[in-house]
PDB file of N, CA and C in Angstrom:
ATOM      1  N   UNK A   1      52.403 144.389 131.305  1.00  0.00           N
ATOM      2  CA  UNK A   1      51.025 144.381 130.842  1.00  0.00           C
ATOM      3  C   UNK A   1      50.676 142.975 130.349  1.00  0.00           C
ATOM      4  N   UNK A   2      49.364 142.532 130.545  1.00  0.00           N
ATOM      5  CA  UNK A   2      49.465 140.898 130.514  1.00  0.00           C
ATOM      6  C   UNK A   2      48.156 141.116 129.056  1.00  0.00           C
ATOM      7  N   UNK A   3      48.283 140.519 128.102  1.00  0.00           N
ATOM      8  CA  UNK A   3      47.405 139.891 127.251  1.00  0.00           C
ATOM      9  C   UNK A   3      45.971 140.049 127.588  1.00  0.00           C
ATOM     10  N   UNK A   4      45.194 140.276 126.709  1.00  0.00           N
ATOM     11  CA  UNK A   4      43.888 139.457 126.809  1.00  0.00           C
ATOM     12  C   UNK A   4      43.254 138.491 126.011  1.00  0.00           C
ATOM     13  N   UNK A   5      43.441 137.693 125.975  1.00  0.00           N
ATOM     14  CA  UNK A   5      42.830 136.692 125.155  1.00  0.00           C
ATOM     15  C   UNK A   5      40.902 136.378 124.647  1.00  0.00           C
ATOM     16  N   UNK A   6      40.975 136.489 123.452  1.00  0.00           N
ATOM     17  CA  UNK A   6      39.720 136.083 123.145  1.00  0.00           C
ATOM     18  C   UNK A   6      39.566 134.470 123.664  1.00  0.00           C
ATOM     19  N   UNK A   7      37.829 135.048 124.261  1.00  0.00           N
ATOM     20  CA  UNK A   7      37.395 133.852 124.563  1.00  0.00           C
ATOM     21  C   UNK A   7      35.971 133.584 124.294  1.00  0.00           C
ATOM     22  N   UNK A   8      35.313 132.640 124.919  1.00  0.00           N
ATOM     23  CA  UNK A   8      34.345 132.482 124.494  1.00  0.00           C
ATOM     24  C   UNK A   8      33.335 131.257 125.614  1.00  0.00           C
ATOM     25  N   UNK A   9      32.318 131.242 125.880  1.00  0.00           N
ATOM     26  CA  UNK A   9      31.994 130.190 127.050  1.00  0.00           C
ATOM     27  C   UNK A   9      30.565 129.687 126.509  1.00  0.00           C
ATOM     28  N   UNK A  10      30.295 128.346 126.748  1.00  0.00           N
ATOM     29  CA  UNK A  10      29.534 127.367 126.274  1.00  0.00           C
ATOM     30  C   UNK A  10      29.581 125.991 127.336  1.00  0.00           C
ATOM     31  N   UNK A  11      28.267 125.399 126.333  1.00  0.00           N
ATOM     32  CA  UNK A  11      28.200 124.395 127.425  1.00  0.00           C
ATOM     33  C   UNK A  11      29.349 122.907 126.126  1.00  0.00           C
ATOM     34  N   UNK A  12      29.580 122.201 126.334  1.00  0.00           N
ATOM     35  CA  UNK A  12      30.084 120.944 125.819  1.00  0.00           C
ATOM     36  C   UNK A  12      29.660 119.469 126.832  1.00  0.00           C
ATOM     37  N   UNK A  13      28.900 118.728 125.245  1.00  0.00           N
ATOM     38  CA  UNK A  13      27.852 117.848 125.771  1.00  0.00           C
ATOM     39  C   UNK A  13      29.123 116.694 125.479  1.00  0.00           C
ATOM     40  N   UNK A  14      29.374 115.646 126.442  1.00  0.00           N
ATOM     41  CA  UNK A  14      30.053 114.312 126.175  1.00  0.00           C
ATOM     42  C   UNK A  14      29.398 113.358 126.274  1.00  0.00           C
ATOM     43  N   UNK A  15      29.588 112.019 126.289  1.00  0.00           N
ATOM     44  CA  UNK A  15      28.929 110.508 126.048  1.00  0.00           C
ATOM     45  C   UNK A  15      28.387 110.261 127.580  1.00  0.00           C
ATOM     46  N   UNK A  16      27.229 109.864 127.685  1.00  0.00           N
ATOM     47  CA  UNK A  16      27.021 109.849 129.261  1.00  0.00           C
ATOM     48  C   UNK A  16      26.213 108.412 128.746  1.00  0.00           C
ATOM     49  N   UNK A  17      26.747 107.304 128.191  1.00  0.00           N
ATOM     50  CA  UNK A  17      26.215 105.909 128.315  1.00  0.00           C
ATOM     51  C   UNK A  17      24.898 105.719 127.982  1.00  0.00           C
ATOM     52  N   UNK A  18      24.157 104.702 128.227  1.00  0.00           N
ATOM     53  CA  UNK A  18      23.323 103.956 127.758  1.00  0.00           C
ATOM     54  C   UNK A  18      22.307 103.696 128.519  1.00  0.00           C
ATOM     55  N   UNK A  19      21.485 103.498 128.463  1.00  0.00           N
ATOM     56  CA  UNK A  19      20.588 103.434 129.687  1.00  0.00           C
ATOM     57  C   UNK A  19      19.833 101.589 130.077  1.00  0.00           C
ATOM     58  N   UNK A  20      20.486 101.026 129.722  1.00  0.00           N
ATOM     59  CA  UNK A  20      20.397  99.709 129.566  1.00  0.00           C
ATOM     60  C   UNK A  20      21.719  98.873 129.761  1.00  0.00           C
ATOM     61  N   UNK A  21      22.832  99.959 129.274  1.00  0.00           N
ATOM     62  CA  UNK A  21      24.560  99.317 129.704  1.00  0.00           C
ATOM     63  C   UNK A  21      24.778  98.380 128.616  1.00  0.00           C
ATOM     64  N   UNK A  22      24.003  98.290 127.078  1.00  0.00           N
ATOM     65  CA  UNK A  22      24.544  97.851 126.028  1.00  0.00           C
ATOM     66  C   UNK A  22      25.013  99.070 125.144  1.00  0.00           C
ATOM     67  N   UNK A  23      25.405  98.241 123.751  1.00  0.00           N
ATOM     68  CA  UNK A  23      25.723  99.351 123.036  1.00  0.00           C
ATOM     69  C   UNK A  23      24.908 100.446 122.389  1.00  0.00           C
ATOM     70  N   UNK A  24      25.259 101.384 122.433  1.00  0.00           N
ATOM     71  CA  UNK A  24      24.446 102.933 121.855  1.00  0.00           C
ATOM     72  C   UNK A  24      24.254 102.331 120.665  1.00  0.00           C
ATOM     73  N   UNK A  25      22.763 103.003 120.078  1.00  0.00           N
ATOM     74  CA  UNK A  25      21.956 102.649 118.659  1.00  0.00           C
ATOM     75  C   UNK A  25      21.116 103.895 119.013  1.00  0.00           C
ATOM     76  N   UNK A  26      20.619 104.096 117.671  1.00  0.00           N
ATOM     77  CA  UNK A  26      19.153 105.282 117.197  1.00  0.00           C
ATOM     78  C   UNK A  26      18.573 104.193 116.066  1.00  0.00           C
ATOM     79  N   UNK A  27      17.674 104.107 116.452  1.00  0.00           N
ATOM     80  CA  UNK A  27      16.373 103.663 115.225  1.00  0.00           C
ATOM     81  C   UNK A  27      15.965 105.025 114.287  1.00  0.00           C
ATOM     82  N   UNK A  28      16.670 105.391 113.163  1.00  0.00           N
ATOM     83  CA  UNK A  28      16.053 106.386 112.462  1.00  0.00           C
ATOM     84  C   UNK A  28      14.744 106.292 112.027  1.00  0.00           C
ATOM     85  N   UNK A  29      14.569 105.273 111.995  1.00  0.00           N
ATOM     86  CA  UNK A  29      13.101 104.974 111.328  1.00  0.00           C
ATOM     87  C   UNK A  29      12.092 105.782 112.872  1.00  0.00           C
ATOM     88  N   UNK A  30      12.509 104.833 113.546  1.00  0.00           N
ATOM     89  CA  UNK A  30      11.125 105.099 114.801  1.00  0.00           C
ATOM     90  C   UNK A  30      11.577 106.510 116.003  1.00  0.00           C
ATOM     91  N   UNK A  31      13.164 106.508 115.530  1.00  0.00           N
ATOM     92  CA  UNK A  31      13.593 107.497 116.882  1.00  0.00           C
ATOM     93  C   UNK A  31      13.689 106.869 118.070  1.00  0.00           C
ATOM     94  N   UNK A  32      13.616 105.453 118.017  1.00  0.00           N
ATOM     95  CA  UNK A  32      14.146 105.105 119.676  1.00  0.00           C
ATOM     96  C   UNK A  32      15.239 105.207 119.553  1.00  0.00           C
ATOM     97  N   UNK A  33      16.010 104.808 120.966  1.00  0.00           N
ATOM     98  CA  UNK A  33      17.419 104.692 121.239  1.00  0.00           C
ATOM     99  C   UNK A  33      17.310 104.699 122.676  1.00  0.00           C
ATOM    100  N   UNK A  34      18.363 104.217 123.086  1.00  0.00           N
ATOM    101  CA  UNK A  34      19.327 103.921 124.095  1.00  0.00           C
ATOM    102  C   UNK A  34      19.934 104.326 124.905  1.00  0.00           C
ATOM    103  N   UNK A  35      20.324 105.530 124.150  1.00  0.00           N
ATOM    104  CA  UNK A  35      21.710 106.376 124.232  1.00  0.00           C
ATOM    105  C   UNK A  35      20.984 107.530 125.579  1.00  0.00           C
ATOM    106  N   UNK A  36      21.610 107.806 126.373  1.00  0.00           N
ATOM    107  CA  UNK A  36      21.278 109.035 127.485  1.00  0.00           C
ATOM    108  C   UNK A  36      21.882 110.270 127.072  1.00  0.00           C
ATOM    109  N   UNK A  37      21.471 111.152 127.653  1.00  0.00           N
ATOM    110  CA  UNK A  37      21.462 112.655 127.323  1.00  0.00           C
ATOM    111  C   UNK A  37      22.853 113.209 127.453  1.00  0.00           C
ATOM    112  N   UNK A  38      23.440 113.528 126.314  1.00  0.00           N
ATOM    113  CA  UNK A  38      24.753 113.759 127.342  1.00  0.00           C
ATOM    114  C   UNK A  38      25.368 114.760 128.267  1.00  0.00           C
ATOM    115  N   UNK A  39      26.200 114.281 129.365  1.00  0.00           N
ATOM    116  CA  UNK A  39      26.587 115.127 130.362  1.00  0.00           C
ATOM    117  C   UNK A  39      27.077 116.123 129.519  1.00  0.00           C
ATOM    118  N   UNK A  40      26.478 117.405 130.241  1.00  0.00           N
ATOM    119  CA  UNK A  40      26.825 118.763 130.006  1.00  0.00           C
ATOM    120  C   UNK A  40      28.014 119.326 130.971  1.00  0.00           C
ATOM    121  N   UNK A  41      28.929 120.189 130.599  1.00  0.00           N
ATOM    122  CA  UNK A  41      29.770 120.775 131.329  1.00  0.00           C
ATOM    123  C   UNK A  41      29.963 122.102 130.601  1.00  0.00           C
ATOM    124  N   UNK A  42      30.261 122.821 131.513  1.00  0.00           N
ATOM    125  CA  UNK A  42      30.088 124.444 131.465  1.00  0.00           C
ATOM    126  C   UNK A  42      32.158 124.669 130.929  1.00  0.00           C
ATOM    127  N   UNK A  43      31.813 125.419 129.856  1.00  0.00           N
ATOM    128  CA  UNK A  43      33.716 125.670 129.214  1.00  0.00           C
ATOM    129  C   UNK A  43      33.486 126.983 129.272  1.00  0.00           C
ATOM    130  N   UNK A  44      35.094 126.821 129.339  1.00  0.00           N
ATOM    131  CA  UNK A  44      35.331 128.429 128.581  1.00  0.00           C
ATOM    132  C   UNK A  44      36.786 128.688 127.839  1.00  0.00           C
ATOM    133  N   UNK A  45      36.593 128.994 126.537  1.00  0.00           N
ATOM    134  CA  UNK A  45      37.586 127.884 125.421  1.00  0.00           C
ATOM    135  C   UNK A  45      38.666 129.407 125.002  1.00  0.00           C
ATOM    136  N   UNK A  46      39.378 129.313 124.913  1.00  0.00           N
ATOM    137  CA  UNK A  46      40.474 130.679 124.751  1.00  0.00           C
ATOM    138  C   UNK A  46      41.132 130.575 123.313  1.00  0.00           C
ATOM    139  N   UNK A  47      41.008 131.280 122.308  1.00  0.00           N
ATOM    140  CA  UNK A  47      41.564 131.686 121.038  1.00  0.00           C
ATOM    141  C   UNK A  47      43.310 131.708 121.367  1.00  0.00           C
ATOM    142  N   UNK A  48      43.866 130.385 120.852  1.00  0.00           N
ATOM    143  CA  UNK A  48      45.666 130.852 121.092  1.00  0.00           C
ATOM    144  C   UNK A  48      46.181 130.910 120.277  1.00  0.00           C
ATOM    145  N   UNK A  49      45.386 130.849 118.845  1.00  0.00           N
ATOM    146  CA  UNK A  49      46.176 131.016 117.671  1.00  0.00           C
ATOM    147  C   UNK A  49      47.265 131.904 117.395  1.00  0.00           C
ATOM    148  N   UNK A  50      46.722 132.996 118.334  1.00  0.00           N
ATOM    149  CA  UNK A  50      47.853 134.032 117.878  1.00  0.00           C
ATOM    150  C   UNK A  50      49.067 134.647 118.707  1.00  0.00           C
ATOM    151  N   UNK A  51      48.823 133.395 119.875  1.00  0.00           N
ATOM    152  CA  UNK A  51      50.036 133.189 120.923  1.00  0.00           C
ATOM    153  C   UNK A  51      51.990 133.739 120.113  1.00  0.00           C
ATOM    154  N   UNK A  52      52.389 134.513 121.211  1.00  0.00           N
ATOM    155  CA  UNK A  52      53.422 134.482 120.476  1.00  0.00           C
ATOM    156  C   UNK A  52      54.667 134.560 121.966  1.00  0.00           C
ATOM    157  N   UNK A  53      55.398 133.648 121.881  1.00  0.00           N
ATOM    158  CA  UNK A  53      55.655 132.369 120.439  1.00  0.00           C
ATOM    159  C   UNK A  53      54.679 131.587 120.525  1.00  0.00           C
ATOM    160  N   UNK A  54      54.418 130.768 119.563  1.00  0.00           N
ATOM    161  CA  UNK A  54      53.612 130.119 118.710  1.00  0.00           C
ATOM    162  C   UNK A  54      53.177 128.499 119.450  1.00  0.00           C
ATOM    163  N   UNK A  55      52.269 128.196 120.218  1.00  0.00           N
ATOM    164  CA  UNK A  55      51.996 127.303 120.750  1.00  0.00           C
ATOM    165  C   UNK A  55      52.359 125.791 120.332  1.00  0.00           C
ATOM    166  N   UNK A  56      53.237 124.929 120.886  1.00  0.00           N
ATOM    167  CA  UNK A  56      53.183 123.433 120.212  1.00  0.00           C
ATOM    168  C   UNK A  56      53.510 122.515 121.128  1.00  0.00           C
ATOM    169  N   UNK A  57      53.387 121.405 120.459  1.00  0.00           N
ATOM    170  CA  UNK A  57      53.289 120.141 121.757  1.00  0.00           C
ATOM    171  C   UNK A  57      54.812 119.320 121.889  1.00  0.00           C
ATOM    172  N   UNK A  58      55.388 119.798 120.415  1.00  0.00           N
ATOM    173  CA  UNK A  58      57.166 119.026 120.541  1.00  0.00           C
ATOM    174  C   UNK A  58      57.710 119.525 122.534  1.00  0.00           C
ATOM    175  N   UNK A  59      58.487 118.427 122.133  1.00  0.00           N
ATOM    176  CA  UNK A  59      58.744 118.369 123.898  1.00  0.00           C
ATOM    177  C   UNK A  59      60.279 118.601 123.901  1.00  0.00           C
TER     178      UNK A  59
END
């Protein structure tokens, strides 16, 4: 019998650059900026806390 794991699915936004190819800024005052929208990608993220045995990265 195999597990089911809680999960959960969302989007996760990362750095998608500048639109000018200098460095990212926001003007709080005025709300400009620079910065582009960031790339979206579609997840789907799995609860392993309660993996057993117990998940770790020692090698």
């Amino acid at each position: 019998m195999t597990a089911v794991l809680p999960s959960t699915t969302g989007l996760l936004g990362l750095w998608n650059g500048t639109n000018d190819g200098e460095h990212g800024y926001l003007d709080y005052a005025t709300g400009e900026t620079n910065v582009n929208r960031p790339k979206e990608y579609e997840i789907e993220a799995h609860d392993i806390r309660s993996f057993d045995p117990q998940v770790n990265f020692d090698r």
